[in-house]
C-alpha atoms as a PDB file:
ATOM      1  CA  UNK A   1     -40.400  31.175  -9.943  1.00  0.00           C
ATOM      2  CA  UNK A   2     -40.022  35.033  -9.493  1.00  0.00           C
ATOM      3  CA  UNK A   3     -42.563  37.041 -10.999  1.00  0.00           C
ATOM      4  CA  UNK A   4     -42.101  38.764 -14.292  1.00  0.00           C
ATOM      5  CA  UNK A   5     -42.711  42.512 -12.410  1.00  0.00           C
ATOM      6  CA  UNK A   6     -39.118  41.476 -10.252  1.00  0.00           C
ATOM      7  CA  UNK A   7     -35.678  41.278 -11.317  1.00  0.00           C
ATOM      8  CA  UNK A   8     -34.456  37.119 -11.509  1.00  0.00           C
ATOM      9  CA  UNK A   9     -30.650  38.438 -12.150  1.00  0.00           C
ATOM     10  CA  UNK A  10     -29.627  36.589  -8.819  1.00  0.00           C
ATOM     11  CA  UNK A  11     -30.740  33.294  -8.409  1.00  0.00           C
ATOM     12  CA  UNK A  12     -30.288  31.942  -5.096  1.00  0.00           C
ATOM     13  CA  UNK A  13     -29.815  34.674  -3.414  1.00  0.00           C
ATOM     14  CA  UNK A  14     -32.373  34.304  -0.827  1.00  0.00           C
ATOM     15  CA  UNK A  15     -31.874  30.945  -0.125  1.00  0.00           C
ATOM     16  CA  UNK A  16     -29.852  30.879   2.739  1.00  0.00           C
ATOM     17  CA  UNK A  17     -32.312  33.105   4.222  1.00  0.00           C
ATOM     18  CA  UNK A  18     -34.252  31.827   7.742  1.00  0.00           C
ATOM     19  CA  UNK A  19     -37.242  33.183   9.615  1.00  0.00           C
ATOM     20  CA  UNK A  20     -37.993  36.705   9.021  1.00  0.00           C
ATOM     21  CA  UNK A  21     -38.319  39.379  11.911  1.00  0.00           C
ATOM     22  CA  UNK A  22     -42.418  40.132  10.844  1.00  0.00           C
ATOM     23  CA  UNK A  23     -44.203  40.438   7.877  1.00  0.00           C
ATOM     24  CA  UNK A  24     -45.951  43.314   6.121  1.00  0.00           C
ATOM     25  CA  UNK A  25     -48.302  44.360   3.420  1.00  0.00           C
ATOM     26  CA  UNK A  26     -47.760  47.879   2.606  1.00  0.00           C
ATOM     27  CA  UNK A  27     -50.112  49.842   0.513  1.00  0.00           C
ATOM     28  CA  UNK A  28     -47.993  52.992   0.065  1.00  0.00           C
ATOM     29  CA  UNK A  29     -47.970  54.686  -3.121  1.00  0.00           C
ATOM     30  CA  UNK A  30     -44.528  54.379  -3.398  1.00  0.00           C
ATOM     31  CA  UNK A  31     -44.730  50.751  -3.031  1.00  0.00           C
ATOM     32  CA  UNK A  32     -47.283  50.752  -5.917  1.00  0.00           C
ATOM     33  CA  UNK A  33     -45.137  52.632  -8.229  1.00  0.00           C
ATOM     34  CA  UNK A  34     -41.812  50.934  -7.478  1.00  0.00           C
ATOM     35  CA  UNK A  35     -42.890  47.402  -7.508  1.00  0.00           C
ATOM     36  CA  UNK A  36     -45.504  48.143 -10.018  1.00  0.00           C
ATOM     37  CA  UNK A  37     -48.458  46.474  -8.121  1.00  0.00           C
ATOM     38  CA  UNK A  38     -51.361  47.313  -5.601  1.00  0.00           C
ATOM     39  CA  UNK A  39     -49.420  46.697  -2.756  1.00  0.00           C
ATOM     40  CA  UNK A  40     -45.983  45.076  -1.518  1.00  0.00           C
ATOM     41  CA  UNK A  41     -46.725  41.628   0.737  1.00  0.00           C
ATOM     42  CA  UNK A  42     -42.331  42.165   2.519  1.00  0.00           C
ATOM     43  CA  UNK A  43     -40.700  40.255   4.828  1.00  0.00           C
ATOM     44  CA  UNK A  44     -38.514  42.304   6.817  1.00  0.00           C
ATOM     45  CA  UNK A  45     -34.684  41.142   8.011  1.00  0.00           C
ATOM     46  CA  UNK A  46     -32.162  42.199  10.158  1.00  0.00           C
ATOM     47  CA  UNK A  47     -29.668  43.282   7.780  1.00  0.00           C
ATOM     48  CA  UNK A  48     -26.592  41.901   9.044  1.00  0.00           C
ATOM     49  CA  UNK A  49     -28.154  38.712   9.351  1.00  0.00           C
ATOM     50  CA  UNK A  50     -28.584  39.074   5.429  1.00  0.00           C
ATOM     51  CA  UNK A  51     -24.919  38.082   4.285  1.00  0.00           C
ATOM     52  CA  UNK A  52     -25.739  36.284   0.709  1.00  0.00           C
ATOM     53  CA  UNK A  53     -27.402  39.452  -0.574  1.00  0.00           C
ATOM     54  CA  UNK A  54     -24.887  41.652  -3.422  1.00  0.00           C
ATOM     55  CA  UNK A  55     -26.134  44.881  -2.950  1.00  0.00           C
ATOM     56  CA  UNK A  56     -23.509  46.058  -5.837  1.00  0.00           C
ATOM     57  CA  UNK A  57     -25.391  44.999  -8.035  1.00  0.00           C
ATOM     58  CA  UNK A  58     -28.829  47.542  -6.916  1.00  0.00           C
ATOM     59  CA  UNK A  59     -28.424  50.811  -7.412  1.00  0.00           C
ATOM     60  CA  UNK A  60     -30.311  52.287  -3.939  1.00  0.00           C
ATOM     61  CA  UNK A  61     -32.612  55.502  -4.397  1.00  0.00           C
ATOM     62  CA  UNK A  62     -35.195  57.061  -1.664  1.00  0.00           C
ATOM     63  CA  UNK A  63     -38.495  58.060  -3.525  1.00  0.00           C
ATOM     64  CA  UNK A  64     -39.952  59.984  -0.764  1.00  0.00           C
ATOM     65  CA  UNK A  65     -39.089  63.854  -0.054  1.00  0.00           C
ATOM     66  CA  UNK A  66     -37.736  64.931   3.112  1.00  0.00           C
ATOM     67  CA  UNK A  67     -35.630  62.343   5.473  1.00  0.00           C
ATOM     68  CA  UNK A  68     -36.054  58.967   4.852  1.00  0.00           C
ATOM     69  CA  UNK A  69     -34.407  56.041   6.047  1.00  0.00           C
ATOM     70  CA  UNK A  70     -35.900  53.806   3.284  1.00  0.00           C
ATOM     71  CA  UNK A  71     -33.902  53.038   0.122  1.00  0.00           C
ATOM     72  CA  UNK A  72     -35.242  50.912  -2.562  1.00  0.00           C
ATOM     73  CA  UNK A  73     -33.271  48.975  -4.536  1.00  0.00           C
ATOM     74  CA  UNK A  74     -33.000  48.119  -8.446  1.00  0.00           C
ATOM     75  CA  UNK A  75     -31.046  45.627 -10.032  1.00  0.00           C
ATOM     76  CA  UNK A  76     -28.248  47.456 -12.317  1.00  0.00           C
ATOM     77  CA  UNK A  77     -28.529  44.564 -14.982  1.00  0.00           C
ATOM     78  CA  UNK A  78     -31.990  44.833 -15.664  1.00  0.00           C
ATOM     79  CA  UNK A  79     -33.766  47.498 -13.906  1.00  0.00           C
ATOM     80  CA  UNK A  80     -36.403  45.667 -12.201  1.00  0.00           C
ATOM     81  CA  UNK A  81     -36.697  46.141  -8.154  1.00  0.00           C
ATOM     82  CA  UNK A  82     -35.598  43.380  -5.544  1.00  0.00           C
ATOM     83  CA  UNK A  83     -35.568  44.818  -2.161  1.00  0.00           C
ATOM     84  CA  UNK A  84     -35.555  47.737   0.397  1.00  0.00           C
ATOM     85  CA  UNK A  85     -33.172  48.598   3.015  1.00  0.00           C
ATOM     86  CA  UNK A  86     -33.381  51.104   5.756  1.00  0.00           C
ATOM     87  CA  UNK A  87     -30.333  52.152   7.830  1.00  0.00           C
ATOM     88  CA  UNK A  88     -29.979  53.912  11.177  1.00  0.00           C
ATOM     89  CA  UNK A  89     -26.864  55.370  10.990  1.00  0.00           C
ATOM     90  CA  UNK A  90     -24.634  52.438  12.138  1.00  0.00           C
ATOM     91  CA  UNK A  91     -26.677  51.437  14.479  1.00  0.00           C
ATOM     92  CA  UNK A  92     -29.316  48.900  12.837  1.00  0.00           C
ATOM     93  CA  UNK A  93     -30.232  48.502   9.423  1.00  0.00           C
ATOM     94  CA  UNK A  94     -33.105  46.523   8.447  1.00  0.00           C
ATOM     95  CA  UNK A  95     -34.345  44.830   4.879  1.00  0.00           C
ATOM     96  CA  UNK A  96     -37.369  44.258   3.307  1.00  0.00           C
ATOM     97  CA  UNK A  97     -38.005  41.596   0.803  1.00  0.00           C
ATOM     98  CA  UNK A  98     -41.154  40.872  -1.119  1.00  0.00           C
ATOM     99  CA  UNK A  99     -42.349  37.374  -0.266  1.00  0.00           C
ATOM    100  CA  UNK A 100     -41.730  36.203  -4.031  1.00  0.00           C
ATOM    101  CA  UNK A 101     -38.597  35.639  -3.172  1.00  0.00           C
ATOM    102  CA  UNK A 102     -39.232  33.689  -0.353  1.00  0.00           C
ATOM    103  CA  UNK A 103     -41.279  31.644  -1.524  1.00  0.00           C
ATOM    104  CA  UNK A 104     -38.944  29.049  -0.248  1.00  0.00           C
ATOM    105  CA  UNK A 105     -39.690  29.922   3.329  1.00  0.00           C
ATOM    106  CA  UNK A 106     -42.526  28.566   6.099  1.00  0.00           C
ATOM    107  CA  UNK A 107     -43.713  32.598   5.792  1.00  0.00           C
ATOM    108  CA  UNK A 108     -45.162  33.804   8.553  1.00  0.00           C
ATOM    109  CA  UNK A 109     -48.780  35.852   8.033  1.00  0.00           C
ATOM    110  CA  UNK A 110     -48.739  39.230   7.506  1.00  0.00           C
ATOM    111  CA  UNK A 111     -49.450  41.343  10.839  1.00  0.00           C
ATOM    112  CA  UNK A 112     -51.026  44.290   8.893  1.00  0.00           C
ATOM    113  CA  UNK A 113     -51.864  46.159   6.056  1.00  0.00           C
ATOM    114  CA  UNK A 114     -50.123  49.527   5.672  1.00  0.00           C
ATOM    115  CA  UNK A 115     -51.235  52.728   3.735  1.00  0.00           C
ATOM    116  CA  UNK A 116     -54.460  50.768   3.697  1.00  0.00           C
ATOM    117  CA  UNK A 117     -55.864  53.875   2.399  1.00  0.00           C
ATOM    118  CA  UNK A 118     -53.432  53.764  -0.801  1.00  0.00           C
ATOM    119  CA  UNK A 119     -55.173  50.672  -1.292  1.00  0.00           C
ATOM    120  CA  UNK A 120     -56.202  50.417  -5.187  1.00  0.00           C
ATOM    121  CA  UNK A 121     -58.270  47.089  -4.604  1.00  0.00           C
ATOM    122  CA  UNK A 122     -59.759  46.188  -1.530  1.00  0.00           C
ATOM    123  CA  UNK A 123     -58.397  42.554   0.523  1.00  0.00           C
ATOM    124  CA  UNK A 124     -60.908  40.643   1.782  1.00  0.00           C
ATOM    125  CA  UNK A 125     -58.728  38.899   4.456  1.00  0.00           C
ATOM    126  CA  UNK A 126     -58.604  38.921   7.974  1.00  0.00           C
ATOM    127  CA  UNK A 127     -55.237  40.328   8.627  1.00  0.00           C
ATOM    128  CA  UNK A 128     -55.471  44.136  10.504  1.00  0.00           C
ATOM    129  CA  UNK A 129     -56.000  47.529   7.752  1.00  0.00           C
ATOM    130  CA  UNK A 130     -53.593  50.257   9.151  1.00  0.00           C
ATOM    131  CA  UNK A 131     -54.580  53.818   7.254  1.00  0.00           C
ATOM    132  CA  UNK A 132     -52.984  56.924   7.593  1.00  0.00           C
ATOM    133  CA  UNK A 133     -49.478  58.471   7.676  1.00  0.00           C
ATOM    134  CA  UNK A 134     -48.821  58.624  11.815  1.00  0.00           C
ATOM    135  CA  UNK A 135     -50.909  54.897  12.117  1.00  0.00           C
ATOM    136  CA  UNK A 136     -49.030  53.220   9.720  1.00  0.00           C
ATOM    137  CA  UNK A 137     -45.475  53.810  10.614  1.00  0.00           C
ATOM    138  CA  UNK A 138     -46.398  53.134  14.877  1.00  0.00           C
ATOM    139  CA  UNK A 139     -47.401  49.897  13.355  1.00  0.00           C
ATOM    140  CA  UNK A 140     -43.885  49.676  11.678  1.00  0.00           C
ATOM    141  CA  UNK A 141     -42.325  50.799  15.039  1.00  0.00           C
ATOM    142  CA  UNK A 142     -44.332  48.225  16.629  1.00  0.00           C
ATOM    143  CA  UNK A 143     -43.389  45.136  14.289  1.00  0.00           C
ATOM    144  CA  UNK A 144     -39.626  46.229  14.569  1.00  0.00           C
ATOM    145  CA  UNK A 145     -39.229  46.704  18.535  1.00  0.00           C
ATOM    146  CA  UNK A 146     -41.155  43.430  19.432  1.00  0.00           C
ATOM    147  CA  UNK A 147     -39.617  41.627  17.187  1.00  0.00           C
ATOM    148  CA  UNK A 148     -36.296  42.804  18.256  1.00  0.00           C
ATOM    149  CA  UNK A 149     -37.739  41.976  22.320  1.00  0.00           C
ATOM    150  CA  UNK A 150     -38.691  38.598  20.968  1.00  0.00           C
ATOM    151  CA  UNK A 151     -35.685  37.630  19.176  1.00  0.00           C
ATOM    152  CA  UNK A 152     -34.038  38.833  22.172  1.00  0.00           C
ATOM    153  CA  UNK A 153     -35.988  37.158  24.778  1.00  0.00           C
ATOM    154  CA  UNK A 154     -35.662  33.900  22.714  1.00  0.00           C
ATOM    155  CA  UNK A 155     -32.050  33.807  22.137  1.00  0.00           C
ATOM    156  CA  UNK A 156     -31.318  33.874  26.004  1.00  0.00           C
ATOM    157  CA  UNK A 157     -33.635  31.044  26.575  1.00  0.00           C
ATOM    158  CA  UNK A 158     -32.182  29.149  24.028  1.00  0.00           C
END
């Protein structure tokens, strides 16, 4: 069941979906605003590995000033949000999905908290609290480049 706060328009969509790349909790106020809650608990995916998804039917928007590879996305039927993508160019793209949808999934725990000091409610868990602009996105930078060493490191063992 998907939350009432995130669109249900596509059923399914998600399913075919394996093992994400890492796992986030991001406390941005953006985050906060778009997917109306205190924070966004995403999975992030390699975005060509994310065939089932209809991005036709979003309508993509960045919320933040200035250059930013982060677009959020809204379903077109009924306005509620469903994902984020980021593109580099055409060299790598990358989405994030909220774990709602995933629920489907053996999820792996988050490896942080981002924008902790967004944060409208404190966590009491034990997973790391990342504050600050600069902090926050190394910790992104980190998550994306050892994943990307691990997946690749795996794959030629394999």
């Amino acid at each position: 069941m998907i939350p009432n706060g995130l669109c249900g328009c596509s059923p399914g969509e998600f399913d075919t979906f394996s093992k994400p790349l890492f796992r986030l909790v991001c406390h941005c106020r953006t985050c906060q605003l778009f997917f109306g809650s205190d924070y966004n608990d995403e999975c992030t995916f390699l975005l060509k590995d994310c065939t089932s998804l209809n991005a036709e039917s979003l309508e993509f928007k960045s919320y933040q000033s200035g250059f930013s590879p982060i677009k959020r996305g809204q379903c077109i039927q009924c306005g509620k949000p469903k994902y984020c993508k980021v593109e580099m160019g055409s060299i790598i793209g990358f989405v994030s999905i909220p774990t709602n949808y995933l629920r489907h999934l053996d999820l792996p725990p988050p490896i942080a908290h981002i924008y902790y000091d967004n944060r409208t409610t404190e966590v009491h868990d034990a997973v790391k609290k990342i504050a600050g602009h600069r902090r926050s996105q190394a910790a992104i930078q980190w998550a994306v480049l050892s994943s990307l060493f691990r997946r690749a490191f795996l794959s030629k063992d394999s």
